[in-house]
PDB file of N, CA and C in Angstrom:
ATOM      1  N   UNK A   1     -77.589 -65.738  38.237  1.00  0.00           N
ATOM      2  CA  UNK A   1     -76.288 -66.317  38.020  1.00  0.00           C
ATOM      3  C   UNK A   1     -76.323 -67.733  38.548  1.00  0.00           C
ATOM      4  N   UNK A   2     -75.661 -68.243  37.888  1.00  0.00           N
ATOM      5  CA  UNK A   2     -75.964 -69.885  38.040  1.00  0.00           C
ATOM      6  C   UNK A   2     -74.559 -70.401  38.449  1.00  0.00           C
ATOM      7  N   UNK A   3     -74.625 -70.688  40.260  1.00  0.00           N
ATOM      8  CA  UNK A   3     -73.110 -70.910  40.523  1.00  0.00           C
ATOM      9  C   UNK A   3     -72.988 -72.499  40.576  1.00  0.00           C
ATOM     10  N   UNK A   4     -71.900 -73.445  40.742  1.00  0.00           N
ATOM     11  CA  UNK A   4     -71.819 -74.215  41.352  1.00  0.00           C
ATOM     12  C   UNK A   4     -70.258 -75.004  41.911  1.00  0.00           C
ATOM     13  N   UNK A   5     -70.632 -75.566  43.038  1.00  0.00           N
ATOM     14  CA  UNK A   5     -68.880 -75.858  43.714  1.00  0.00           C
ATOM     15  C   UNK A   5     -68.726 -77.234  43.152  1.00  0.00           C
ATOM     16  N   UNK A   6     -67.308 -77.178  42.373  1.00  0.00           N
ATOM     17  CA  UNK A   6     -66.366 -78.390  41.497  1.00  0.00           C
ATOM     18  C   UNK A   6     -65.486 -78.188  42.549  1.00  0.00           C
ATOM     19  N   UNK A   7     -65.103 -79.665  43.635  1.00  0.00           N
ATOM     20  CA  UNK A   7     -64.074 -79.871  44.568  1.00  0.00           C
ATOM     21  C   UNK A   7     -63.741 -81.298  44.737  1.00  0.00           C
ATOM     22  N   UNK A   8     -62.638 -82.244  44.563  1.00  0.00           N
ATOM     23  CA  UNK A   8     -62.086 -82.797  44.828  1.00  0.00           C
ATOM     24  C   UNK A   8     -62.223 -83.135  46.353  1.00  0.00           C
ATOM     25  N   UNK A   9     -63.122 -82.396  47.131  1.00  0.00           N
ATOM     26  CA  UNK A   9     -63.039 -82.797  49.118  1.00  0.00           C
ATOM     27  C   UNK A   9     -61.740 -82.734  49.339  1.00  0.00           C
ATOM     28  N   UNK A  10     -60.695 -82.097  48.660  1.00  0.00           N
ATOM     29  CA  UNK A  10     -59.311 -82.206  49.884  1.00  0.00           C
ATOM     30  C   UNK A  10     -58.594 -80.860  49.832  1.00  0.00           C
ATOM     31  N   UNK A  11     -58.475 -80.695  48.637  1.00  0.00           N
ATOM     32  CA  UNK A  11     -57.392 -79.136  48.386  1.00  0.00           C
ATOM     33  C   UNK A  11     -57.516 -78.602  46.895  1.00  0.00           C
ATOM     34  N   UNK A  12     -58.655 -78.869  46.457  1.00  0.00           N
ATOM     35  CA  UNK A  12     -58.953 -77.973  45.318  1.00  0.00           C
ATOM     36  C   UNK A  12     -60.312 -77.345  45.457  1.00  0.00           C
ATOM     37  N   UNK A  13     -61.013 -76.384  45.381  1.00  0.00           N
ATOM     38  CA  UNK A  13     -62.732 -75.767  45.764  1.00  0.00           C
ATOM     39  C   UNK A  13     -62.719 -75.111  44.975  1.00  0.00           C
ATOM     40  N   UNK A  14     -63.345 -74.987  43.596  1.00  0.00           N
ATOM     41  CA  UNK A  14     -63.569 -74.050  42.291  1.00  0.00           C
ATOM     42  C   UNK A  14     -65.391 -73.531  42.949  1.00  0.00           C
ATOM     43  N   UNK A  15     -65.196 -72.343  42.464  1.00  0.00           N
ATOM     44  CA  UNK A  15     -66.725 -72.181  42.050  1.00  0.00           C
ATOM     45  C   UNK A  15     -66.734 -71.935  40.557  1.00  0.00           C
ATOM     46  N   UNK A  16     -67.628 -72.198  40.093  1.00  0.00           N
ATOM     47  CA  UNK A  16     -68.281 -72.591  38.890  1.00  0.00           C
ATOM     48  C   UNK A  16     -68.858 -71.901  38.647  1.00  0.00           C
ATOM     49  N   UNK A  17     -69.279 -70.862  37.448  1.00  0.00           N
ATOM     50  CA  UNK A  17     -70.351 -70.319  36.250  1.00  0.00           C
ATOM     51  C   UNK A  17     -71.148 -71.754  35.671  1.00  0.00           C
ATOM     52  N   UNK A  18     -72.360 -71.740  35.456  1.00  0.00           N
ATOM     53  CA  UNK A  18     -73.166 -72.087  34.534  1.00  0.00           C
ATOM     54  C   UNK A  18     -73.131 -70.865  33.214  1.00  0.00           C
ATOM     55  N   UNK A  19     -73.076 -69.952  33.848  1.00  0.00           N
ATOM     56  CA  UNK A  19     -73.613 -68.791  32.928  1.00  0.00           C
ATOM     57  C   UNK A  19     -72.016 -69.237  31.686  1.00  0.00           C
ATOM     58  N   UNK A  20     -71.304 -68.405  32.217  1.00  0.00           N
ATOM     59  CA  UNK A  20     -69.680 -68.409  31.993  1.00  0.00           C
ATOM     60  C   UNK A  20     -68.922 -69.526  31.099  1.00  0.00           C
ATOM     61  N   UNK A  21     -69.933 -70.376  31.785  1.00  0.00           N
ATOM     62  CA  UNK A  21     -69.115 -71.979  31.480  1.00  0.00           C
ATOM     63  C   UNK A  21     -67.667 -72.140  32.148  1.00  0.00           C
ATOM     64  N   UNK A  22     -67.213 -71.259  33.225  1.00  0.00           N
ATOM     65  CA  UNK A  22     -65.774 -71.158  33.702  1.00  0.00           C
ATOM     66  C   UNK A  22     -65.687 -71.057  35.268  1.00  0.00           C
ATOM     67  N   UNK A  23     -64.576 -71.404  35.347  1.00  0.00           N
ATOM     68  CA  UNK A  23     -63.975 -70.852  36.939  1.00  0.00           C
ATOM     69  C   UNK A  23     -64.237 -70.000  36.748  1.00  0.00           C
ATOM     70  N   UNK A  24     -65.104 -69.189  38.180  1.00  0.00           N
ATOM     71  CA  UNK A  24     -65.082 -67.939  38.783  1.00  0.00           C
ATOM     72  C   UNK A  24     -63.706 -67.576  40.036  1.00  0.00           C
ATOM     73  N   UNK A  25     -63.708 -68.646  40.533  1.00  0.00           N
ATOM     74  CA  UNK A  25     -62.414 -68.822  41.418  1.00  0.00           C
ATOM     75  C   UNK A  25     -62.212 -70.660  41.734  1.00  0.00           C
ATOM     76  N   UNK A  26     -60.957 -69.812  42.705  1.00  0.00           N
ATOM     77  CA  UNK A  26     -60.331 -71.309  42.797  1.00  0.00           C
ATOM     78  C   UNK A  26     -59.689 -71.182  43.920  1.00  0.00           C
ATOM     79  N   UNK A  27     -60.089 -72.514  45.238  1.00  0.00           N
ATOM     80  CA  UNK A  27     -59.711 -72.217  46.406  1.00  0.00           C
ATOM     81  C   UNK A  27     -58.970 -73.468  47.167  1.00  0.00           C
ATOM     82  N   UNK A  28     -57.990 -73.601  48.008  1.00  0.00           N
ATOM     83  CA  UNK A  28     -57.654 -74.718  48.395  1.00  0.00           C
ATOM     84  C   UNK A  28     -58.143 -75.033  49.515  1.00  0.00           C
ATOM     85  N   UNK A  29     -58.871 -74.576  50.447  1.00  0.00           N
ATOM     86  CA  UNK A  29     -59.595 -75.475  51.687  1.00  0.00           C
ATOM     87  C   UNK A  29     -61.449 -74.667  51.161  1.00  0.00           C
ATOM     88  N   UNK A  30     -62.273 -75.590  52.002  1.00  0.00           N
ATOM     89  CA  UNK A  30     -63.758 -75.366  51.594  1.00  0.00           C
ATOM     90  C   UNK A  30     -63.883 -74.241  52.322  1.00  0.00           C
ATOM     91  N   UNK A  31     -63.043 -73.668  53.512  1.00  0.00           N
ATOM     92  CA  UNK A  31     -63.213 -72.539  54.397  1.00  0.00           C
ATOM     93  C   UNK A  31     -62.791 -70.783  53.793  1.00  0.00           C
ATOM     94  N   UNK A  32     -62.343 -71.031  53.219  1.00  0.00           N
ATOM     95  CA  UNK A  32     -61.626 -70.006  51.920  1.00  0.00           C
ATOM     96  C   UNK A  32     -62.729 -69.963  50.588  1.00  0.00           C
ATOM     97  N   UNK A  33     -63.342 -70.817  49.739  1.00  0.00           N
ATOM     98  CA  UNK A  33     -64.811 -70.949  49.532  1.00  0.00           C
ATOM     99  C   UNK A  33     -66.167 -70.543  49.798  1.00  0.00           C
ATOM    100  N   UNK A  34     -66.548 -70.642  51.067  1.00  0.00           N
ATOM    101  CA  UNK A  34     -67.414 -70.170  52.274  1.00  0.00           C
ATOM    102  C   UNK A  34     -67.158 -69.047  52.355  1.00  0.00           C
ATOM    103  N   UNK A  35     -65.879 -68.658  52.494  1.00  0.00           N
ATOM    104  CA  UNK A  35     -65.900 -67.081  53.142  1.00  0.00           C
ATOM    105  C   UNK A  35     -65.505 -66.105  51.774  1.00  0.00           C
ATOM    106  N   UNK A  36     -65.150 -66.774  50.742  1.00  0.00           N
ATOM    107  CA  UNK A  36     -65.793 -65.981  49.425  1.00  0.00           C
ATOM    108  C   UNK A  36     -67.223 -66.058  49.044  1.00  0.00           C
ATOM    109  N   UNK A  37     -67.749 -66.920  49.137  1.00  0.00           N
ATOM    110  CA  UNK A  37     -69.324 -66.790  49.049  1.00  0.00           C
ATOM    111  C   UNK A  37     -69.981 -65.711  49.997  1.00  0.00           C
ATOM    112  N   UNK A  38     -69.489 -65.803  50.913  1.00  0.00           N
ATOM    113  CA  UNK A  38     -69.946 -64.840  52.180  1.00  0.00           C
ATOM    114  C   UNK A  38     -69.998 -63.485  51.524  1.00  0.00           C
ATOM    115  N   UNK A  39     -68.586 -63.456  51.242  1.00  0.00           N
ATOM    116  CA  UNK A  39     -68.149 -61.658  50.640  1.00  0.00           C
ATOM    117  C   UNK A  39     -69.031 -61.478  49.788  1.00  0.00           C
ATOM    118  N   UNK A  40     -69.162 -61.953  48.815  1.00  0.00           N
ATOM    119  CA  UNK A  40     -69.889 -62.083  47.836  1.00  0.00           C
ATOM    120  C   UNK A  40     -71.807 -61.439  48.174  1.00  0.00           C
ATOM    121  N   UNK A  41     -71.827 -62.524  49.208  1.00  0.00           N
ATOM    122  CA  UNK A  41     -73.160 -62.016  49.647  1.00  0.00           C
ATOM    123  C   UNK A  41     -73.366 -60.595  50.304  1.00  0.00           C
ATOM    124  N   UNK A  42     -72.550 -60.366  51.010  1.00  0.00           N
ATOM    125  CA  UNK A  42     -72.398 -59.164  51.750  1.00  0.00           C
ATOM    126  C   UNK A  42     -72.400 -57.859  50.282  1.00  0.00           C
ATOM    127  N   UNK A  43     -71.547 -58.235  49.824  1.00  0.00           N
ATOM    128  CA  UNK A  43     -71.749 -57.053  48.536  1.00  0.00           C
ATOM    129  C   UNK A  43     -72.631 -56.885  48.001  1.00  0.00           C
ATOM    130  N   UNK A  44     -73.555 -57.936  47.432  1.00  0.00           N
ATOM    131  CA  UNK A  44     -74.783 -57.741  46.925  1.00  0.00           C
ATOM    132  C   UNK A  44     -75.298 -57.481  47.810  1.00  0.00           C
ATOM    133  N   UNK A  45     -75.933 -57.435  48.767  1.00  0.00           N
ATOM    134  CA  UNK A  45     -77.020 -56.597  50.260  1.00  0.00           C
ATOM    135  C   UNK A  45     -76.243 -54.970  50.053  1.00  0.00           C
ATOM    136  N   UNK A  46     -75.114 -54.517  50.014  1.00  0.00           N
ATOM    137  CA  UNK A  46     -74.894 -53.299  50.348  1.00  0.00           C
ATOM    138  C   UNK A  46     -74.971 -52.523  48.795  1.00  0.00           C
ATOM    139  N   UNK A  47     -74.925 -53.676  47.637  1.00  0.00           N
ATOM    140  CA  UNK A  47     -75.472 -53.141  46.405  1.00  0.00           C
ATOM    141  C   UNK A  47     -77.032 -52.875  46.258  1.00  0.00           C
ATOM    142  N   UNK A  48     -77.569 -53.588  47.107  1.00  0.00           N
ATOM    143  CA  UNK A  48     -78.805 -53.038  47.118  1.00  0.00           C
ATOM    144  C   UNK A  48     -79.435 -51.906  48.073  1.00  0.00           C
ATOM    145  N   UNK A  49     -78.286 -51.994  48.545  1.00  0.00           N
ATOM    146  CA  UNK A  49     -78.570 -50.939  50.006  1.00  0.00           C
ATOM    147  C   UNK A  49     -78.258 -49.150  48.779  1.00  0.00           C
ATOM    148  N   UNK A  50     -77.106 -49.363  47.771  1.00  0.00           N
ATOM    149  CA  UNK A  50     -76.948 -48.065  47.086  1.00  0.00           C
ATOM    150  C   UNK A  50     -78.248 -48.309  46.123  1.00  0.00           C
ATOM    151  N   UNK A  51     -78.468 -49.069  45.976  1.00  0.00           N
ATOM    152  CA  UNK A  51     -80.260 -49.019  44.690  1.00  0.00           C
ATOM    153  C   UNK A  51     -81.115 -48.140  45.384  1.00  0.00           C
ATOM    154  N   UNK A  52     -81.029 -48.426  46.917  1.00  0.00           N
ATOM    155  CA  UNK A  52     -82.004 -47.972  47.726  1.00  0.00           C
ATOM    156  C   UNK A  52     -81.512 -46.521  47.349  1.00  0.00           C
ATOM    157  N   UNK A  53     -80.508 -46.097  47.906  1.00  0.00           N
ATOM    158  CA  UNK A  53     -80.166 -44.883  48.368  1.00  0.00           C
ATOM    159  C   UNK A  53     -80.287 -44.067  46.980  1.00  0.00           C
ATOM    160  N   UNK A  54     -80.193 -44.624  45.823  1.00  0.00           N
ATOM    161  CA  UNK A  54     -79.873 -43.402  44.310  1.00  0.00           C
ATOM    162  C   UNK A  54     -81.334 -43.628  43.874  1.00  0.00           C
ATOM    163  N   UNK A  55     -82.151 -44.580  44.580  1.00  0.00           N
ATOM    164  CA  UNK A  55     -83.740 -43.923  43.277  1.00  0.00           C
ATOM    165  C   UNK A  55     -84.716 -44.032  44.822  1.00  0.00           C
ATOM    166  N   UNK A  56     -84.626 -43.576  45.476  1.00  0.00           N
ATOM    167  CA  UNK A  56     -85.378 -43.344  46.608  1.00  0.00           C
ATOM    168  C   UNK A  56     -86.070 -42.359  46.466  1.00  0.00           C
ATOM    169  N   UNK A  57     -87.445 -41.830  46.216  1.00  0.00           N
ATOM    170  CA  UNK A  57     -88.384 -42.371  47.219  1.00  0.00           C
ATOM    171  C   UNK A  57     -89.124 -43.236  46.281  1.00  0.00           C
ATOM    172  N   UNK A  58     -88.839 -43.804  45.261  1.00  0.00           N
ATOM    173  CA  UNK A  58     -89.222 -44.746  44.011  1.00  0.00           C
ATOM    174  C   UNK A  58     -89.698 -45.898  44.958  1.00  0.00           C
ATOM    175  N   UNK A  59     -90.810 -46.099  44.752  1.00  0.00           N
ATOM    176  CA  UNK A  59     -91.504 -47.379  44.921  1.00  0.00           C
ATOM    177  C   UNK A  59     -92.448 -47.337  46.691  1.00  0.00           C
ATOM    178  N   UNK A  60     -92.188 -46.473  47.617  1.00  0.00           N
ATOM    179  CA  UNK A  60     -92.310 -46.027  48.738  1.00  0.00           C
ATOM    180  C   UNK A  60     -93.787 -45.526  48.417  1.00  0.00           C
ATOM    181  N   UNK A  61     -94.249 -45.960  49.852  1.00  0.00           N
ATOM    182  CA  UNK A  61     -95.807 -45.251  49.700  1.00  0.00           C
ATOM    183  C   UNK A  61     -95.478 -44.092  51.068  1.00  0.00           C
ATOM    184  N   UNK A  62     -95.645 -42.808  50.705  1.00  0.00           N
ATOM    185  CA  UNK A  62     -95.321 -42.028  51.335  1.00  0.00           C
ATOM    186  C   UNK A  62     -97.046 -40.989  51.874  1.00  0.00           C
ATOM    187  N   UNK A  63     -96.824 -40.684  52.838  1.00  0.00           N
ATOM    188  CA  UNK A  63     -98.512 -40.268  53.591  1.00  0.00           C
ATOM    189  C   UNK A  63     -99.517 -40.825  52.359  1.00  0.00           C
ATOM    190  N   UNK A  64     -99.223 -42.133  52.512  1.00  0.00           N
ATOM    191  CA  UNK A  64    -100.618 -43.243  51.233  1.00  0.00           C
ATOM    192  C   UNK A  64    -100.350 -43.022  50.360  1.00  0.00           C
ATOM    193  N   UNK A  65     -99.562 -42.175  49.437  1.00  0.00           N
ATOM    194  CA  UNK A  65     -99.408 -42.371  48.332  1.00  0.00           C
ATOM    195  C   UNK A  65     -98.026 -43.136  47.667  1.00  0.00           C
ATOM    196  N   UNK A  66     -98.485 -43.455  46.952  1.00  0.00           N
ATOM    197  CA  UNK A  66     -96.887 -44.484  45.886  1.00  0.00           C
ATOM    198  C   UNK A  66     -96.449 -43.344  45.103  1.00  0.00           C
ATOM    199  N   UNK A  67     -95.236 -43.036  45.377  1.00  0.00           N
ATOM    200  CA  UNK A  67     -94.229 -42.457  44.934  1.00  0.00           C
ATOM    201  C   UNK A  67     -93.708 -42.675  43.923  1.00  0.00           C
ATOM    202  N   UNK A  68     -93.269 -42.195  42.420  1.00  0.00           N
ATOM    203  CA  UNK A  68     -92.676 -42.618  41.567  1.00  0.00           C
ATOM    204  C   UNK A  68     -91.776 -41.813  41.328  1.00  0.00           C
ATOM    205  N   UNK A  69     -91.491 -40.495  41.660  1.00  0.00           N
ATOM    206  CA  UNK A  69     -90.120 -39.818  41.459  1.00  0.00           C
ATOM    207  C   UNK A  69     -89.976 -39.805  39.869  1.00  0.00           C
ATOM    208  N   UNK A  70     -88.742 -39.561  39.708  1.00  0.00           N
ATOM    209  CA  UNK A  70     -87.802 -39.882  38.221  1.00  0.00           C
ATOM    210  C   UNK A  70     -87.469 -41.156  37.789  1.00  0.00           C
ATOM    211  N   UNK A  71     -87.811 -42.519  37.966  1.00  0.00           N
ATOM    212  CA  UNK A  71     -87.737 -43.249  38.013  1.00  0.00           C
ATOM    213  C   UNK A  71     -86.367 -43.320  36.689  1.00  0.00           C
ATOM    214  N   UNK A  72     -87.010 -43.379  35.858  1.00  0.00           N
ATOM    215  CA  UNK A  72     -85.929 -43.723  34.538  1.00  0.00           C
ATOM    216  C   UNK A  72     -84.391 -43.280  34.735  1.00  0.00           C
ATOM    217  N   UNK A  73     -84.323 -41.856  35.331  1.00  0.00           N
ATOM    218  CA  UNK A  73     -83.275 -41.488  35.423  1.00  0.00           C
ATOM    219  C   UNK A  73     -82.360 -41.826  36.579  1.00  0.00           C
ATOM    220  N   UNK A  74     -83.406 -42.100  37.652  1.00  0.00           N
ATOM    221  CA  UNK A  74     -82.550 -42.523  39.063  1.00  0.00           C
ATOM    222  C   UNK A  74     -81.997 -43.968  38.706  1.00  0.00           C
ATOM    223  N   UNK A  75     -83.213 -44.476  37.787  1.00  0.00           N
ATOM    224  CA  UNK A  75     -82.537 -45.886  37.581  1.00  0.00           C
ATOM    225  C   UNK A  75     -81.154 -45.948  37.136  1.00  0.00           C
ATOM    226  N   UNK A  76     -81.094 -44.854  36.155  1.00  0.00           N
ATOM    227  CA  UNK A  76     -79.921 -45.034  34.602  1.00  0.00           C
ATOM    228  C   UNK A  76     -79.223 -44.872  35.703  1.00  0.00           C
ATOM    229  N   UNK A  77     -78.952 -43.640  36.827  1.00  0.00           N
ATOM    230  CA  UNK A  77     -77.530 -43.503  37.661  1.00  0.00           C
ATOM    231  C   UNK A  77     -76.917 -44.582  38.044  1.00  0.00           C
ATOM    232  N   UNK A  78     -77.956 -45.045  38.879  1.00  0.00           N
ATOM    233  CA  UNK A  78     -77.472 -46.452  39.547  1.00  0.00           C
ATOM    234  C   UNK A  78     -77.233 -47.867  38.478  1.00  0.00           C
ATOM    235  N   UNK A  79     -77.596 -47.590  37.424  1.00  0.00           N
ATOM    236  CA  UNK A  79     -77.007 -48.936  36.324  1.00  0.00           C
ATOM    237  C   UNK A  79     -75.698 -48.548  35.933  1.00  0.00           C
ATOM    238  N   UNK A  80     -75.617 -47.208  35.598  1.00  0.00           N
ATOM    239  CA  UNK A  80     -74.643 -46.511  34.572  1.00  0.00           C
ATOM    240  C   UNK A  80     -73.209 -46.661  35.887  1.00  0.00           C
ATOM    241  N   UNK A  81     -73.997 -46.313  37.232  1.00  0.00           N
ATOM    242  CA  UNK A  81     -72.285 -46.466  38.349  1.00  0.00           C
ATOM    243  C   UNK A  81     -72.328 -47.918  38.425  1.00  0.00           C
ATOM    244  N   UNK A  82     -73.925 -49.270  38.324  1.00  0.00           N
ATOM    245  CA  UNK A  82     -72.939 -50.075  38.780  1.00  0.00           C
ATOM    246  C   UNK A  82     -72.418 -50.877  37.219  1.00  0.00           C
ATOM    247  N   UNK A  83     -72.857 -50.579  36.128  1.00  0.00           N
ATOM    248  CA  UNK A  83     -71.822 -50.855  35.253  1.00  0.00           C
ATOM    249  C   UNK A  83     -70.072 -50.277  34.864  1.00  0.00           C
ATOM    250  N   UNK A  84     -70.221 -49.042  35.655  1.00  0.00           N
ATOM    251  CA  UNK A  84     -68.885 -48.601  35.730  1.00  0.00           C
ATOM    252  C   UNK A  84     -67.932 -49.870  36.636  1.00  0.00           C
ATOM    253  N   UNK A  85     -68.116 -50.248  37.585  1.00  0.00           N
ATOM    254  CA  UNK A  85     -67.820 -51.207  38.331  1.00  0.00           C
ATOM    255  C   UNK A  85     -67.712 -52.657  38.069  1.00  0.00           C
ATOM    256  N   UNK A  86     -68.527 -53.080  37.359  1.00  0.00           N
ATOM    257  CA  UNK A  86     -68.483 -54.269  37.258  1.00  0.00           C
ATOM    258  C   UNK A  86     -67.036 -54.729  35.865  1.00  0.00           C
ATOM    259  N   UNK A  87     -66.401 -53.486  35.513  1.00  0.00           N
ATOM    260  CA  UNK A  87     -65.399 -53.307  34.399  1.00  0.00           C
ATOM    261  C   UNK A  87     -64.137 -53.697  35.684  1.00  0.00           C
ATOM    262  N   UNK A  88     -64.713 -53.601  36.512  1.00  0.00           N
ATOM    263  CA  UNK A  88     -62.825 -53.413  37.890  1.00  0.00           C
ATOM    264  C   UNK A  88     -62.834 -55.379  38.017  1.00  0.00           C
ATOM    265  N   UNK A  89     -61.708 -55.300  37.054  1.00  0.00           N
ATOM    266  CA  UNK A  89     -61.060 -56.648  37.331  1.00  0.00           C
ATOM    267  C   UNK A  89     -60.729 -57.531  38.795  1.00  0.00           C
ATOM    268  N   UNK A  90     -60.172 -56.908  39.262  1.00  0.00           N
ATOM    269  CA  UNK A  90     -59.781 -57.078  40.778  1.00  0.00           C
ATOM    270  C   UNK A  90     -60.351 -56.708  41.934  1.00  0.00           C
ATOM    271  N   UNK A  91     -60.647 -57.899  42.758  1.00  0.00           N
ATOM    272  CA  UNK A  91     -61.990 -57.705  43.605  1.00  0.00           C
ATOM    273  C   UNK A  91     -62.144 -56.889  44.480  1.00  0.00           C
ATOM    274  N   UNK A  92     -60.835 -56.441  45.329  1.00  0.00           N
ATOM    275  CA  UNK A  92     -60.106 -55.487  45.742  1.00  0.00           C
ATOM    276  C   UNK A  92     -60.899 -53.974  45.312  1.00  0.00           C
ATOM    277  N   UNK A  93     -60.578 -53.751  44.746  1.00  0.00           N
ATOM    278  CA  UNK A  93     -61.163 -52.505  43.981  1.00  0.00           C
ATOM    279  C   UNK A  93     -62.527 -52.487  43.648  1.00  0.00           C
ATOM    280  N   UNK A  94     -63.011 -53.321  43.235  1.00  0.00           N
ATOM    281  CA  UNK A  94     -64.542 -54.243  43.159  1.00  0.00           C
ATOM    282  C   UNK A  94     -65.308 -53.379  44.366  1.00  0.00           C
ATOM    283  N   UNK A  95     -64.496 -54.540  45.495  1.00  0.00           N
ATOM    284  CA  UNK A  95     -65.484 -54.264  46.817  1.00  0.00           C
ATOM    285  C   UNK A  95     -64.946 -52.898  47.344  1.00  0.00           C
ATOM    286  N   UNK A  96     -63.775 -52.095  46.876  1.00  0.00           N
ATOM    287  CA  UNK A  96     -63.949 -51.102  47.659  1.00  0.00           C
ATOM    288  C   UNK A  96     -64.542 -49.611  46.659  1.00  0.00           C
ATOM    289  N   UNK A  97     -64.818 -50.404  45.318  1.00  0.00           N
ATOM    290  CA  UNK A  97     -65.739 -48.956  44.888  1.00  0.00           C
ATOM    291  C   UNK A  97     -67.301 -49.368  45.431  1.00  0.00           C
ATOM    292  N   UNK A  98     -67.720 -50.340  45.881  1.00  0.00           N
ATOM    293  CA  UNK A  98     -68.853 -50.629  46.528  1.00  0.00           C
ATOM    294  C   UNK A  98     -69.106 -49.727  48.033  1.00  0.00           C
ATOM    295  N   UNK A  99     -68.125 -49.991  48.806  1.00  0.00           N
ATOM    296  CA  UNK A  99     -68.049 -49.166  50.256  1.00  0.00           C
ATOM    297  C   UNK A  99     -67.855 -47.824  49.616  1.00  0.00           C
ATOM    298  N   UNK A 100     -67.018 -47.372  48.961  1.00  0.00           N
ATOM    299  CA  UNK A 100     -67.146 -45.611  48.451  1.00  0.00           C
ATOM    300  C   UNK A 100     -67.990 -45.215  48.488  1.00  0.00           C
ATOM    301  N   UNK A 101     -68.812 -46.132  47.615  1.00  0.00           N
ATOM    302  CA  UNK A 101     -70.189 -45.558  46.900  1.00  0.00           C
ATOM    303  C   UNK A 101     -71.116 -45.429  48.397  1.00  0.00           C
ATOM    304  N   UNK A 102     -70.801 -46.503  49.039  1.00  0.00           N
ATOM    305  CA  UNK A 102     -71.993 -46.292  49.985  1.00  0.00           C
ATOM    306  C   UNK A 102     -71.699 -45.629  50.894  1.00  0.00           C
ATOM    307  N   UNK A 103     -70.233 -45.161  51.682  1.00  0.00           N
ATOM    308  CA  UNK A 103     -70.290 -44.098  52.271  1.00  0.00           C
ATOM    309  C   UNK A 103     -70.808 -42.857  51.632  1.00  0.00           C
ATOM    310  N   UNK A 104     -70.305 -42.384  50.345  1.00  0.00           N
ATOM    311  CA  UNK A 104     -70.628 -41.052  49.236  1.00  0.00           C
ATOM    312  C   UNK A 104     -71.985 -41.104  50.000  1.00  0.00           C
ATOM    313  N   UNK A 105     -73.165 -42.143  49.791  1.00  0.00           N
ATOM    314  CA  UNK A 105     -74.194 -41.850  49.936  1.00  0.00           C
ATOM    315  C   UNK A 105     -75.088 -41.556  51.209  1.00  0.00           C
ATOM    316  N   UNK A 106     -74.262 -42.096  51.930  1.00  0.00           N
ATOM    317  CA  UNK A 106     -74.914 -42.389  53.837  1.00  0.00           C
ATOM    318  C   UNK A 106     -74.423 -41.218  54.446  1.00  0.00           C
ATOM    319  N   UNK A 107     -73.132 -40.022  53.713  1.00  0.00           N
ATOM    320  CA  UNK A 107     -73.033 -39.277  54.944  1.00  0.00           C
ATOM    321  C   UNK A 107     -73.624 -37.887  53.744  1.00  0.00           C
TER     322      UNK A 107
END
């Protein structure tokens, strides 16, 4: 994804699509910016933290050997839930079918 920040330096902070060609958001101090980028980052690490958790032991060398499991199918789960998700308009809901998912999986 190809981001980039369109800001005026005073009270406008867009982030930018390349991809999109559009506002992704729109912020009035650079500190509100920052700490959407942040979120942002944090979600993707705990999206990869559920990749981990739905095709595990995929890719793991376990007593020396490389593990391949079901690969195809563990994959499809984890595309098929995070394309279910990426349909939730509102980020709200976004980031909290992200934490669901990863409690569902951690306990």
């Amino acid at each position: 994804m190809g981001w980039q920040i369109k800001t005026n330096n005073k009270d406008q902070w867009s982030l930018y699509s390349t991809v999109t060609d559009d506002n992704i958001a729109t912020f009035k101090t650079q500190k509100e910016l920052v700490n959407f980028i942040t979120l942002e980052k944090l979600y993707e690490g705990k999206k990869k933290a559920i990749e981990t958790l739905m095709t595990f032991p995929y890719g793991w060398n376990v007593n020396d050997k490389r593990t391949v499991g079901n690969f195809r199918e563990l994959t499809k789960q984890y595309y098929d839930w995070l394309e279910s998700i990426n349909s939730l308009d509102i980020y709200e809901k976004y980031y909290k079918a992200i934490d669901n998912k990863l409690d569902e999986l951690m306990s």
